[in-house]
C-alpha atoms as a PDB file:
ATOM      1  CA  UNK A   1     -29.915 151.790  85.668  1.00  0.00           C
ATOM      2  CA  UNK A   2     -32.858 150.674  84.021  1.00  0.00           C
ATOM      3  CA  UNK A   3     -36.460 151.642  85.033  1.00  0.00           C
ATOM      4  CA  UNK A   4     -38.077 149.409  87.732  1.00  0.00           C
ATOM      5  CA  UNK A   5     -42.051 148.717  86.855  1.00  0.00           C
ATOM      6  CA  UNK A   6     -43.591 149.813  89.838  1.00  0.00           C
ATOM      7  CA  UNK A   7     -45.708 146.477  89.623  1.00  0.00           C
ATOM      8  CA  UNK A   8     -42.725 144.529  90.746  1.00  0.00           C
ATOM      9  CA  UNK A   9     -41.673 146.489  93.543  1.00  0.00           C
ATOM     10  CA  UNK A  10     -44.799 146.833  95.126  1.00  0.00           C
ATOM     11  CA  UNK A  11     -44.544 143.743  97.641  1.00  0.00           C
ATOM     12  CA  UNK A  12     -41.406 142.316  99.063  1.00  0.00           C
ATOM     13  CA  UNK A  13     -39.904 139.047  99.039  1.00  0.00           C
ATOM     14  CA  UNK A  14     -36.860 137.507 101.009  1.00  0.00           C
ATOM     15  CA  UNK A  15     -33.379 137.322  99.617  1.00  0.00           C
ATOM     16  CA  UNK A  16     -31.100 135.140 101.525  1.00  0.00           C
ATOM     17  CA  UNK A  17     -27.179 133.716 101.474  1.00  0.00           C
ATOM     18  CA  UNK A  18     -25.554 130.534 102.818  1.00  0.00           C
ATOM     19  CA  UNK A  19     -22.413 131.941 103.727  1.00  0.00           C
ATOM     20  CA  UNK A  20     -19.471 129.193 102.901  1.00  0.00           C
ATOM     21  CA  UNK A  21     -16.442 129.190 100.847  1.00  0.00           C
ATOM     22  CA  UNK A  22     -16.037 127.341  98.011  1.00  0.00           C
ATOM     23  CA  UNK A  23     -14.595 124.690  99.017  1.00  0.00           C
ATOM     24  CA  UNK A  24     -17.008 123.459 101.690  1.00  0.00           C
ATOM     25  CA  UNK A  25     -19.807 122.691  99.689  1.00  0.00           C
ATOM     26  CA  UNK A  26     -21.647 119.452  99.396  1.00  0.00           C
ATOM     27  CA  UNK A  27     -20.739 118.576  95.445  1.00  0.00           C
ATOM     28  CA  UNK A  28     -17.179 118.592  97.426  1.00  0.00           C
ATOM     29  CA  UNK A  29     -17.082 116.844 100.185  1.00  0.00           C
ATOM     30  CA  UNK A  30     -15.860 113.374  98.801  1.00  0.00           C
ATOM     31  CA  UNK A  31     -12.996 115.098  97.530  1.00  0.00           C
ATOM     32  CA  UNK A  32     -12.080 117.553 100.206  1.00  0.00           C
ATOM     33  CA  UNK A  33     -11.600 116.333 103.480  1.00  0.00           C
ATOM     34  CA  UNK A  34     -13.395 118.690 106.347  1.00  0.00           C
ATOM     35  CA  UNK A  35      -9.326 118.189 107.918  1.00  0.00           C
ATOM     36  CA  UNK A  36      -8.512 120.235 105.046  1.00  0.00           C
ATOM     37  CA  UNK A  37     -10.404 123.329 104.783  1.00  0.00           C
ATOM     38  CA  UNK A  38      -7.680 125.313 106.443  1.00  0.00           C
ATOM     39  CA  UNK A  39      -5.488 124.631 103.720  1.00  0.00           C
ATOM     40  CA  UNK A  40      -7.671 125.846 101.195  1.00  0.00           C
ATOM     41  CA  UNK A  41      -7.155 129.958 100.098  1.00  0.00           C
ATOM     42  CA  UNK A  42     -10.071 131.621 102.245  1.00  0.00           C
ATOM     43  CA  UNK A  43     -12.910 133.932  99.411  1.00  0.00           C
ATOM     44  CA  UNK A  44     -16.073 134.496 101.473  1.00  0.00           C
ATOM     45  CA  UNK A  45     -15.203 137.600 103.456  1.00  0.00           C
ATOM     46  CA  UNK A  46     -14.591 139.420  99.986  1.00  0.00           C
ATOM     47  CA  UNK A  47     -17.099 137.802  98.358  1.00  0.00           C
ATOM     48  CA  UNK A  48     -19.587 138.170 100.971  1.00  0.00           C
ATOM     49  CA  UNK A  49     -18.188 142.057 100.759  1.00  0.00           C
ATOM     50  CA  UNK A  50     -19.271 142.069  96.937  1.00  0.00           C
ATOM     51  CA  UNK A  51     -22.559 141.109  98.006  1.00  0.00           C
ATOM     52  CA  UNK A  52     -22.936 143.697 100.698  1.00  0.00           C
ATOM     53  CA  UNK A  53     -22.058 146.372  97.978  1.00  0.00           C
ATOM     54  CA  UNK A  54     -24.362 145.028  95.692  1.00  0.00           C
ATOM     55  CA  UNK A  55     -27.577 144.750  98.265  1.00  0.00           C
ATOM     56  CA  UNK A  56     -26.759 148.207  99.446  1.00  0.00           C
ATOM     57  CA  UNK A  57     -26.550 149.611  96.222  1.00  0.00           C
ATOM     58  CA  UNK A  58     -30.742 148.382  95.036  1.00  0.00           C
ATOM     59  CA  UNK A  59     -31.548 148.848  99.043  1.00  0.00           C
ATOM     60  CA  UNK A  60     -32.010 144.967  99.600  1.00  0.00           C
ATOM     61  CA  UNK A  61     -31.623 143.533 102.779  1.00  0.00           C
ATOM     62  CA  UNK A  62     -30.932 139.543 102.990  1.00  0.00           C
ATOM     63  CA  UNK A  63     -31.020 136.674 105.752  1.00  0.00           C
ATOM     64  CA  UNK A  64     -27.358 135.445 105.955  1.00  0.00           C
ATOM     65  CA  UNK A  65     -27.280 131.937 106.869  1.00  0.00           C
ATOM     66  CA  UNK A  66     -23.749 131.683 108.083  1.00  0.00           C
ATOM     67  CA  UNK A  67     -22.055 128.698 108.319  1.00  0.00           C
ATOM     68  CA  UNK A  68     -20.386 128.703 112.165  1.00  0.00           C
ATOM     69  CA  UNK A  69     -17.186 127.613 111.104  1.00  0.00           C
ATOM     70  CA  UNK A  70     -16.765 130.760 109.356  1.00  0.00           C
ATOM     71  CA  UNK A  71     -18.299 132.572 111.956  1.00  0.00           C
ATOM     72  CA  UNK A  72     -15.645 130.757 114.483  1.00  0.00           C
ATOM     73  CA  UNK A  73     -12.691 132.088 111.966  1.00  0.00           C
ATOM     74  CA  UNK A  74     -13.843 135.361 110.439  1.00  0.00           C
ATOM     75  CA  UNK A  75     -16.048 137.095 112.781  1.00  0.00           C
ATOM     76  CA  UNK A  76     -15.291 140.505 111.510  1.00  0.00           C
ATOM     77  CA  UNK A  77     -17.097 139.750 108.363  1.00  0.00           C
ATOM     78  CA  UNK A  78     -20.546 138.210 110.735  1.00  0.00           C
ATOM     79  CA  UNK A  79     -20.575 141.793 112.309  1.00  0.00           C
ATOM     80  CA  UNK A  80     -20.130 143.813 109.163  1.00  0.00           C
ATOM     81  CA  UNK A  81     -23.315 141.649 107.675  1.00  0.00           C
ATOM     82  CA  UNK A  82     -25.259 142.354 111.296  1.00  0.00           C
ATOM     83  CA  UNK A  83     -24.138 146.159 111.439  1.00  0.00           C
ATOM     84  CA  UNK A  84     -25.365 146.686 107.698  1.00  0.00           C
ATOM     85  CA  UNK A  85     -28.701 145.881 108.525  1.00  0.00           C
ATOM     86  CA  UNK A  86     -29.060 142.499 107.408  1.00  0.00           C
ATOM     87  CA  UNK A  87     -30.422 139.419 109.712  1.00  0.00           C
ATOM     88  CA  UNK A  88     -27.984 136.366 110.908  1.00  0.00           C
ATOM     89  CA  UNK A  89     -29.400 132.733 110.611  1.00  0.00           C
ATOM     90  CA  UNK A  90     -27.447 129.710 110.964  1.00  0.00           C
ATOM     91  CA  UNK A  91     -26.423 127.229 108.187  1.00  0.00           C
ATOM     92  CA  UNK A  92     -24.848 124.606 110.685  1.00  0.00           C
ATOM     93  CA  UNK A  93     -20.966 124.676 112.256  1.00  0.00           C
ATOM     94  CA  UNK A  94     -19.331 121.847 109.721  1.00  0.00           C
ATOM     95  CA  UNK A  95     -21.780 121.716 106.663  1.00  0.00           C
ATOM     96  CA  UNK A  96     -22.717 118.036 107.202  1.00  0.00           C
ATOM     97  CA  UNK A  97     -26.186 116.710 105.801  1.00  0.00           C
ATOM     98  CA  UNK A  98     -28.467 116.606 108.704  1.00  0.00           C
ATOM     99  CA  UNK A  99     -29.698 113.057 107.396  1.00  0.00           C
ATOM    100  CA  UNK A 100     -26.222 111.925 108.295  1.00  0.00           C
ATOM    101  CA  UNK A 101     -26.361 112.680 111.871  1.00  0.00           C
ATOM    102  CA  UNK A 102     -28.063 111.311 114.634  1.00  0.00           C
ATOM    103  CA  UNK A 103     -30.184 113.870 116.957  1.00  0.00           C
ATOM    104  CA  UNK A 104     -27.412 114.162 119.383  1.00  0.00           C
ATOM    105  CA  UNK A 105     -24.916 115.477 117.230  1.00  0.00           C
ATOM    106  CA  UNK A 106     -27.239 117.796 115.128  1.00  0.00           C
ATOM    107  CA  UNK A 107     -28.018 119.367 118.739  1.00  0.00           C
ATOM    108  CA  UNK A 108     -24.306 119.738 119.395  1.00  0.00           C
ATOM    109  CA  UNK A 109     -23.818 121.190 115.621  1.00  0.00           C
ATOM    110  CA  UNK A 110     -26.497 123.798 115.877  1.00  0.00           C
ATOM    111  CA  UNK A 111     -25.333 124.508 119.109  1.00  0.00           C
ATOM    112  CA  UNK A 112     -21.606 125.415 118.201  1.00  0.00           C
ATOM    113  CA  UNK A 113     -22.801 127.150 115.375  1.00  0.00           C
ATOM    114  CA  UNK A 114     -25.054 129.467 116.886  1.00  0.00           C
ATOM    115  CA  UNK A 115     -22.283 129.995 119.652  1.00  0.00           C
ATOM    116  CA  UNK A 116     -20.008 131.277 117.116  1.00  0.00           C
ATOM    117  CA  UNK A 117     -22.324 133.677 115.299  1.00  0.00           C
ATOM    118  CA  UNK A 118     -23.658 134.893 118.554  1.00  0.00           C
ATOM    119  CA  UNK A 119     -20.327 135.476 119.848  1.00  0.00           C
ATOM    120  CA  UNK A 120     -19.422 137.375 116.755  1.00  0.00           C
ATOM    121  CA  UNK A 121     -22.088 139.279 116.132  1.00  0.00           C
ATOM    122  CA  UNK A 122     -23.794 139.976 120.248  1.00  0.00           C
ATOM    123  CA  UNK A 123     -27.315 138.848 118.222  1.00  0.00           C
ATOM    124  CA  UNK A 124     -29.440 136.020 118.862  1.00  0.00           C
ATOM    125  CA  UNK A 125     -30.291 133.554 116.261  1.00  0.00           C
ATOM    126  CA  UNK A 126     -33.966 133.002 115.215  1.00  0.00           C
ATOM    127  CA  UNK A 127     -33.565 130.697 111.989  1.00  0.00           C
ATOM    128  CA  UNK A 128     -31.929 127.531 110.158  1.00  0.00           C
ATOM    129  CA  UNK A 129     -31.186 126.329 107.346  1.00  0.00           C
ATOM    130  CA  UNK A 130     -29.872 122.741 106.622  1.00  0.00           C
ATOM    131  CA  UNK A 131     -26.835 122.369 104.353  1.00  0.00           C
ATOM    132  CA  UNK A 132     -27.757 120.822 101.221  1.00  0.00           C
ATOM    133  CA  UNK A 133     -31.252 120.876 102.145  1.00  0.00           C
ATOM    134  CA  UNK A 134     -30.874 117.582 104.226  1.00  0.00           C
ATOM    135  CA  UNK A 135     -33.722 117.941 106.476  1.00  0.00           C
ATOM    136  CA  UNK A 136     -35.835 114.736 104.353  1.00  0.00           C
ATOM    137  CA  UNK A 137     -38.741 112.658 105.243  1.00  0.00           C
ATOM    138  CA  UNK A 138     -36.057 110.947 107.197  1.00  0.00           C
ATOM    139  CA  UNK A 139     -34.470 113.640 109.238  1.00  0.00           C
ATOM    140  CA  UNK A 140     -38.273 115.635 110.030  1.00  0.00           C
ATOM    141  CA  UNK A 141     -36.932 115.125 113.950  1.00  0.00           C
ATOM    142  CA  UNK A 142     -34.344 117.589 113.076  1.00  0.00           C
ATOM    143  CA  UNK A 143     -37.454 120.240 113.578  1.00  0.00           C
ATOM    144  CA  UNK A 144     -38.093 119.117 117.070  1.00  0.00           C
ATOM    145  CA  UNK A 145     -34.541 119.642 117.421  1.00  0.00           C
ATOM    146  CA  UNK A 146     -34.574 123.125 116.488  1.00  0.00           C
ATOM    147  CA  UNK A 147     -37.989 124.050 117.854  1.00  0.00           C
ATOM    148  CA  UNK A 148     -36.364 122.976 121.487  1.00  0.00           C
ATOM    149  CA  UNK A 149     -33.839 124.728 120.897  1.00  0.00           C
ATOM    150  CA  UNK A 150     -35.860 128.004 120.648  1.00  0.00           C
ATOM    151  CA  UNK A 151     -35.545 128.785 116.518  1.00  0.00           C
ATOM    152  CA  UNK A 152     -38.473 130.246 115.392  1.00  0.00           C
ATOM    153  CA  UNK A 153     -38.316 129.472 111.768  1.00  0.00           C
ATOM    154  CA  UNK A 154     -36.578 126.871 109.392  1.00  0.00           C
ATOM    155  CA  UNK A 155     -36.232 127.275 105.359  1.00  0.00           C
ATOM    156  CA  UNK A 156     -34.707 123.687 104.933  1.00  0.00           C
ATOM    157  CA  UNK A 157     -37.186 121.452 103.339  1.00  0.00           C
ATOM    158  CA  UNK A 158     -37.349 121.875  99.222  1.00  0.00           C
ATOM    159  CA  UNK A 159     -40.914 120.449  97.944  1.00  0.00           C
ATOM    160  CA  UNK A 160     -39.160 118.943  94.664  1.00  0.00           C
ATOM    161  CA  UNK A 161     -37.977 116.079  93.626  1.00  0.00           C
ATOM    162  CA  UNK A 162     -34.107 115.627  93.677  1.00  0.00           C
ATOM    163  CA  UNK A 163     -31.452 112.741  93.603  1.00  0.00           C
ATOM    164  CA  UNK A 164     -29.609 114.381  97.124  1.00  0.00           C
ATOM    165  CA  UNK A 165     -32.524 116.030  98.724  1.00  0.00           C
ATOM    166  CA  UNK A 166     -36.413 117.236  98.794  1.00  0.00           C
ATOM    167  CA  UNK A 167     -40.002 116.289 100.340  1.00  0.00           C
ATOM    168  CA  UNK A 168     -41.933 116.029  96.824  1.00  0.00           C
ATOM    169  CA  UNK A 169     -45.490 117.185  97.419  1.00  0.00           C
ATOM    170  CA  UNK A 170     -44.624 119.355 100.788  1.00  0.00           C
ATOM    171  CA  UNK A 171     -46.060 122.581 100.847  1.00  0.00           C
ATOM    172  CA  UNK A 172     -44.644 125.649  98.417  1.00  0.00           C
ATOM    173  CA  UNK A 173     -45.762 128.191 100.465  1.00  0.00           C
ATOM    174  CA  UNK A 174     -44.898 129.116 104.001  1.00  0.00           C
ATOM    175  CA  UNK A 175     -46.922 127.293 107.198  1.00  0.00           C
ATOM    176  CA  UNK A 176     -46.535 126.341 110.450  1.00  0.00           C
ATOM    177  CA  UNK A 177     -45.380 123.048 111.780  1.00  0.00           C
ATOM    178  CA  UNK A 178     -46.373 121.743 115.125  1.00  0.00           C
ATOM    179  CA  UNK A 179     -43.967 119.929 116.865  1.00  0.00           C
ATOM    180  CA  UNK A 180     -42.880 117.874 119.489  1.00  0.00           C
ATOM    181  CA  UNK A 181     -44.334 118.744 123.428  1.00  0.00           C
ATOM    182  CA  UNK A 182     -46.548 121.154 121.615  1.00  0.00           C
ATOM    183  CA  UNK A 183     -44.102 123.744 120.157  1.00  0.00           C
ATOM    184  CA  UNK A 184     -44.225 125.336 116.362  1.00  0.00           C
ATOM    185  CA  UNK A 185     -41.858 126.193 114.171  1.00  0.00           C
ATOM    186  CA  UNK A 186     -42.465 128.214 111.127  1.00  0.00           C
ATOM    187  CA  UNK A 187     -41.367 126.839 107.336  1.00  0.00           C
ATOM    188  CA  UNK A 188     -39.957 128.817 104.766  1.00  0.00           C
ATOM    189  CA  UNK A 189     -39.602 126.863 101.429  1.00  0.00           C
ATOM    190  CA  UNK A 190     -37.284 127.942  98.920  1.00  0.00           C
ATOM    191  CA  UNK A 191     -38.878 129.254  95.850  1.00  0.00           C
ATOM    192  CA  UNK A 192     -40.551 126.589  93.100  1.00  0.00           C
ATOM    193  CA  UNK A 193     -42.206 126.657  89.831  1.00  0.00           C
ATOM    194  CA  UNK A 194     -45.653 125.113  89.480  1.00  0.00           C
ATOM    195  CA  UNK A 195     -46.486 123.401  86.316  1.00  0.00           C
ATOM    196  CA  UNK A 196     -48.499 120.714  84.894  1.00  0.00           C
ATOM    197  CA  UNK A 197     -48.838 119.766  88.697  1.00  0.00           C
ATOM    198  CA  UNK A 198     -45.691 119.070  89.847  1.00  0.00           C
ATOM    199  CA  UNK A 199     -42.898 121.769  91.364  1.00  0.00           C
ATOM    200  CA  UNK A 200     -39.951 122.837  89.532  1.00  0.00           C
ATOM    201  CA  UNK A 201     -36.995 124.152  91.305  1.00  0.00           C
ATOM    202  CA  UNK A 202     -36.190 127.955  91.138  1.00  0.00           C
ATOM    203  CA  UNK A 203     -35.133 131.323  91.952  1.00  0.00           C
ATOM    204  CA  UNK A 204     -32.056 130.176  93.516  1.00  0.00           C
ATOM    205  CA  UNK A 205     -28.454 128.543  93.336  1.00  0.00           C
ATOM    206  CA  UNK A 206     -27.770 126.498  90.318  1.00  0.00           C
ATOM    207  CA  UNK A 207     -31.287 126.868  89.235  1.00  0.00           C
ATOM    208  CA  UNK A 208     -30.755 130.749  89.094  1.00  0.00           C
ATOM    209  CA  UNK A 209     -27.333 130.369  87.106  1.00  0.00           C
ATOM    210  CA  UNK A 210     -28.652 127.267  84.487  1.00  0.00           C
ATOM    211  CA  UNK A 211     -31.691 128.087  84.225  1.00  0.00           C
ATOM    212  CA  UNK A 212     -32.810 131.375  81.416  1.00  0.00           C
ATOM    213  CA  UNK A 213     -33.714 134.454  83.445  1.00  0.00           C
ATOM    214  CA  UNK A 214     -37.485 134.210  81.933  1.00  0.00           C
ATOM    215  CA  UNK A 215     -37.475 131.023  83.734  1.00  0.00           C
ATOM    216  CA  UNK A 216     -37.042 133.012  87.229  1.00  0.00           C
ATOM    217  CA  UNK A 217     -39.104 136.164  86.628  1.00  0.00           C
ATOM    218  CA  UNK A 218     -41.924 133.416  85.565  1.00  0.00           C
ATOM    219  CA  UNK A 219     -41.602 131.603  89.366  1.00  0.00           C
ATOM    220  CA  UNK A 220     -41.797 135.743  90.635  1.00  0.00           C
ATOM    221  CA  UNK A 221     -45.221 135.841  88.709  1.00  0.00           C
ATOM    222  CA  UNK A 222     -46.456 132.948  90.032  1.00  0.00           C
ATOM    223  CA  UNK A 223     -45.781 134.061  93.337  1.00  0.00           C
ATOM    224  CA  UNK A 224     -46.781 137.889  93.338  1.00  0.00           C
ATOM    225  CA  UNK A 225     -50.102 136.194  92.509  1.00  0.00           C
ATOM    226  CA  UNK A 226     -50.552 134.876  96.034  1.00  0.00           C
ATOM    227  CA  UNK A 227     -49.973 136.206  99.569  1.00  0.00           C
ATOM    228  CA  UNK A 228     -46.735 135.034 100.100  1.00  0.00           C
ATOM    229  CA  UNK A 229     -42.748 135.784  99.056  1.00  0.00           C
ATOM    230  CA  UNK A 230     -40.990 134.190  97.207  1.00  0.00           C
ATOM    231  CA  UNK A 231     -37.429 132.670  98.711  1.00  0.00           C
ATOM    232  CA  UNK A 232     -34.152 133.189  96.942  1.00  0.00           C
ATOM    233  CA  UNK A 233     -31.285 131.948  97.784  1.00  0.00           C
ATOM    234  CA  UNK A 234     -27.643 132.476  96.620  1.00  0.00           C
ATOM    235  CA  UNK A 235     -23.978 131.369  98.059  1.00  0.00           C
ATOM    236  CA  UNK A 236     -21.248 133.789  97.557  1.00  0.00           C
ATOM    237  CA  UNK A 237     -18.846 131.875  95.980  1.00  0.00           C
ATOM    238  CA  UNK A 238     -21.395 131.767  93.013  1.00  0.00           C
ATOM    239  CA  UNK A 239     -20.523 135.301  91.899  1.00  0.00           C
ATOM    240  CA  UNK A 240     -16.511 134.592  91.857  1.00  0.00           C
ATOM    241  CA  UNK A 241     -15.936 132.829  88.849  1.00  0.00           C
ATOM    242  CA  UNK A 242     -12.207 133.250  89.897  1.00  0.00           C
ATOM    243  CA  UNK A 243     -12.070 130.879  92.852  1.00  0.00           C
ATOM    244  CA  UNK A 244      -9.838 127.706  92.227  1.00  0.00           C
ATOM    245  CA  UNK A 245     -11.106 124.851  90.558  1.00  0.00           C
ATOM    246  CA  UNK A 246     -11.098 121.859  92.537  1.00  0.00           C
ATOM    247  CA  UNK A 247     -10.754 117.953  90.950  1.00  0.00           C
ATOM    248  CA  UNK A 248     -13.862 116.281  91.008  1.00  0.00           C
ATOM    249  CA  UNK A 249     -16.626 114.332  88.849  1.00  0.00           C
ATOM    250  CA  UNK A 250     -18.331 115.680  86.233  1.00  0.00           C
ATOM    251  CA  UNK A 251     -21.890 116.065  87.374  1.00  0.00           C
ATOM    252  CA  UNK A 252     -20.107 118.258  90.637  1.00  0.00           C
ATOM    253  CA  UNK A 253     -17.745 120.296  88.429  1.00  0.00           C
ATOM    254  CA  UNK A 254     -21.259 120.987  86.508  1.00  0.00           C
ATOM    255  CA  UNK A 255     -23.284 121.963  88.914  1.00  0.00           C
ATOM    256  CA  UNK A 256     -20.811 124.153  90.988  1.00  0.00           C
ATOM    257  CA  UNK A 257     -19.247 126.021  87.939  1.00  0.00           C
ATOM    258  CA  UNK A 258     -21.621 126.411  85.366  1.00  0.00           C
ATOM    259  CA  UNK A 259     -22.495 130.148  84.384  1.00  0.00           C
ATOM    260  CA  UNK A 260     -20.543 131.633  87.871  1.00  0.00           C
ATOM    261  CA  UNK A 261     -19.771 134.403  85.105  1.00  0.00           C
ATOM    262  CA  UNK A 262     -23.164 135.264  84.786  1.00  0.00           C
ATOM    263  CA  UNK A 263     -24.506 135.509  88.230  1.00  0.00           C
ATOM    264  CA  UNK A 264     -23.576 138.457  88.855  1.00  0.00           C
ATOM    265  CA  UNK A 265     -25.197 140.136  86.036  1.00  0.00           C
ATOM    266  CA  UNK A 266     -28.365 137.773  86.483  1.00  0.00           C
ATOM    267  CA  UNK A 267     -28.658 139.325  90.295  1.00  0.00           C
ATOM    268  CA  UNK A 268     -28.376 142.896  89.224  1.00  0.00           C
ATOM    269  CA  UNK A 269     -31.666 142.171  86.835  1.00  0.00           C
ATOM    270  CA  UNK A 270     -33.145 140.743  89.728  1.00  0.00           C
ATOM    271  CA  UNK A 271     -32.347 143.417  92.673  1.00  0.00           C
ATOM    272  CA  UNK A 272     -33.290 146.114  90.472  1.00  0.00           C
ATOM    273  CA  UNK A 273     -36.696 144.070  89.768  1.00  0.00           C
ATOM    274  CA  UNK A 274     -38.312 142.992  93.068  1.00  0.00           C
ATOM    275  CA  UNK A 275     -37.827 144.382  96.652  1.00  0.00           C
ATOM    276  CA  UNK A 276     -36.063 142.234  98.720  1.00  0.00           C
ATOM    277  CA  UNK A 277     -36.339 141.947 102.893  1.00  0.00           C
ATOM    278  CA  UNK A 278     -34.764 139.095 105.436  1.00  0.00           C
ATOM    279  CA  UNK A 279     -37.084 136.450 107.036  1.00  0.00           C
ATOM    280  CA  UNK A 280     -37.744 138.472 110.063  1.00  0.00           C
ATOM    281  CA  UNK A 281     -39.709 141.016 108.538  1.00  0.00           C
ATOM    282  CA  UNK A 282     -42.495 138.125 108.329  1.00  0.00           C
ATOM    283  CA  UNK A 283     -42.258 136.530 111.764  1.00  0.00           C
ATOM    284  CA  UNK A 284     -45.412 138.447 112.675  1.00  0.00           C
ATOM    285  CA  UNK A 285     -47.517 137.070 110.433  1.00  0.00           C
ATOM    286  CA  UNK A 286     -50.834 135.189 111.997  1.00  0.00           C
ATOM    287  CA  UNK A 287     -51.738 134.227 108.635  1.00  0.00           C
ATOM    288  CA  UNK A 288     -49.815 130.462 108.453  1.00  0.00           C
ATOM    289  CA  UNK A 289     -51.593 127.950 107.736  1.00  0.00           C
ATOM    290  CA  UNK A 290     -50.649 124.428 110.559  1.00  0.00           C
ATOM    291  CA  UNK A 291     -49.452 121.164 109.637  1.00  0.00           C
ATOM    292  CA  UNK A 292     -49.236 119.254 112.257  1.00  0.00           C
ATOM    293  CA  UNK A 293     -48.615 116.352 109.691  1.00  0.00           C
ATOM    294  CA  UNK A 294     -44.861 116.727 107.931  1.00  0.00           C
ATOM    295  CA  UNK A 295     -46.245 118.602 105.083  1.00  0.00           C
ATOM    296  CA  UNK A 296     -45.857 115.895 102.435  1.00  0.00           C
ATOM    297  CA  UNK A 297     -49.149 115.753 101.350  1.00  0.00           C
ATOM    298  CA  UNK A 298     -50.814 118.838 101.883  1.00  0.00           C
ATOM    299  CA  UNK A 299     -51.765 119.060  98.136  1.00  0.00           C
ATOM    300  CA  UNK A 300     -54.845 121.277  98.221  1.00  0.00           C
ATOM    301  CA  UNK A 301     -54.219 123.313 101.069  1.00  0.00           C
ATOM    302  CA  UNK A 302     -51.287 124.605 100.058  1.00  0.00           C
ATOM    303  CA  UNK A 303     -52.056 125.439  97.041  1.00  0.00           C
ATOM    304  CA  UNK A 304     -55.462 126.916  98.610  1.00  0.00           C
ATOM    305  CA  UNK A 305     -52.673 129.294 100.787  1.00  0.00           C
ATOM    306  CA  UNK A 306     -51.844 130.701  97.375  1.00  0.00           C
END
């Protein structure tokens, strides 16, 4: 194994999963009906046994985001996450954009969804995340949602401009958002890149498999140089370049399939790197800055945070 600089292991930063299958993803689901998905050959229980291996094996420890569906039909695999030491999050029940749904049924989503990984697991839920990113300028209700609710954080809303999701100019680093009848709810972004003053996506997903590995341990450096961690985030379908290939457009067979082979490999690098830990271990923390705006234009202060 090669020899970790102590430098980057010093600190910790989170590593997390959104636990789905291949097949429910969002560059799908104008091919593949949600009526379907029982028809489709089942790969996240091994897969998300490949990760499990592979976090135990650099000591990491990861926030699962499970998708409640999954939970509902393969609950043995939502314990074994839970009993290994990781922490259980929710990625929503059916993997629809939150932007798509009106308050009601978001409610009745998150609901079922935590219901299913509670009942696998015996664990409370604490945190979301939104499929496909979906929680937009548009859908910002969706935190009064989950802050009634009783989550106590969110890592849904990407500061970055994107054609299917993002708040360009929201904060990079984690705050606190006040919410409606005067509750909070903490906010995790994923992981950016800062440069000539705008945010570049990183350290996570497609951006981890299409983007050079220099690329990623540059977005570490820029964090490790302020007080907070950087977010990662991976799916496990995206180290099975095996899985079926499924008809679709170009741009969606490019983003889902590009470099699966070297994931993997690019993950190692990174595990052996940086210390990882799940969101919980920084739930304590006093030291949030609050928004009680919807963190679109904190410029300076966020960037003062770092």
């Amino acid at each position: 194994m090669t020899v970790v600089p102590a430098t980057t292991r010093d600190r910790s930063h989170v590593l997390t999963v959104d636990v789905e299958d291949y097949f429910q993803v969002e560059a799908f689901a104008g091919n593949i009906s949600r009526d379907d998905w029982n028809h489709y050959p089942p790969r996240v229980v091994a897969n998300c046994e490949r990760l499990l291996e592979l976090f135990d094996r650099y000591q990491a420890k990861a926030t699962f985001f499970v998708l409640g569906w999954v939970a509902d039909r393969f609950p043995a695999i939502v314990r074994q996450i839970h009993e290994r030491g990781h922490e259980l999050a929710c990625h929503s029940f059916w993997h629809r954009r939150v932007d798509s749904l009106t308050p009601e049924e978001f409610r009745a989503d998150t609901r079922a969804a935590c219901g299913a990984i509670e009942q696998a697991a015996s664990v409370g839920v604490q945190g979301y995340r939104a499929p496909t990113w979906s929680i937009t300028r548009k859908s910002l209700w969706a935190l009064d949602v989950l802050a009634e609710e009783g989550f106590t954080y969110d890592s849904s809303i990407y500061p970055i401009h994107h054609d299917l999701y993002g708040i360009p100019g929201a904060a990079r680093y984690p705050y606190m958002r006040s919410c409606a009848h005067g509750r909070s709810i903490r906010e995790f972004p994923p992981a950016t890149a800062r440069f000539a003053g705008m945010n570049f996506p990183a350290a996570g997903g497609g951006y981890l498999r299409l983007f050079p590995l220099t690329y990623t341990f540059w977005a570490f450096r820029q964090f490790e140089k302020t007080e907070s961690p950087l977010v990662l985030y991976l799916h496990p379908w995206e180290i099975d370049p095996e899985q079926p290939r499924i008809a679709s457009p170009l741009k969606s067979r490019f983003r889902h399939y590009t470099n699966l082979h070297r994931m993997h490999g690019r993950l190692e690098r990174i595990l052996e790197r940086y210390r990882f830990v799940p969101f919980r271990n920084f739930l304590e923390s006093n030291r949030l800055p609050a928004l009680s705006e919807a963190a679109i234009t904190v410029g300076s202060k966020q960037e003062a945070h770092g």
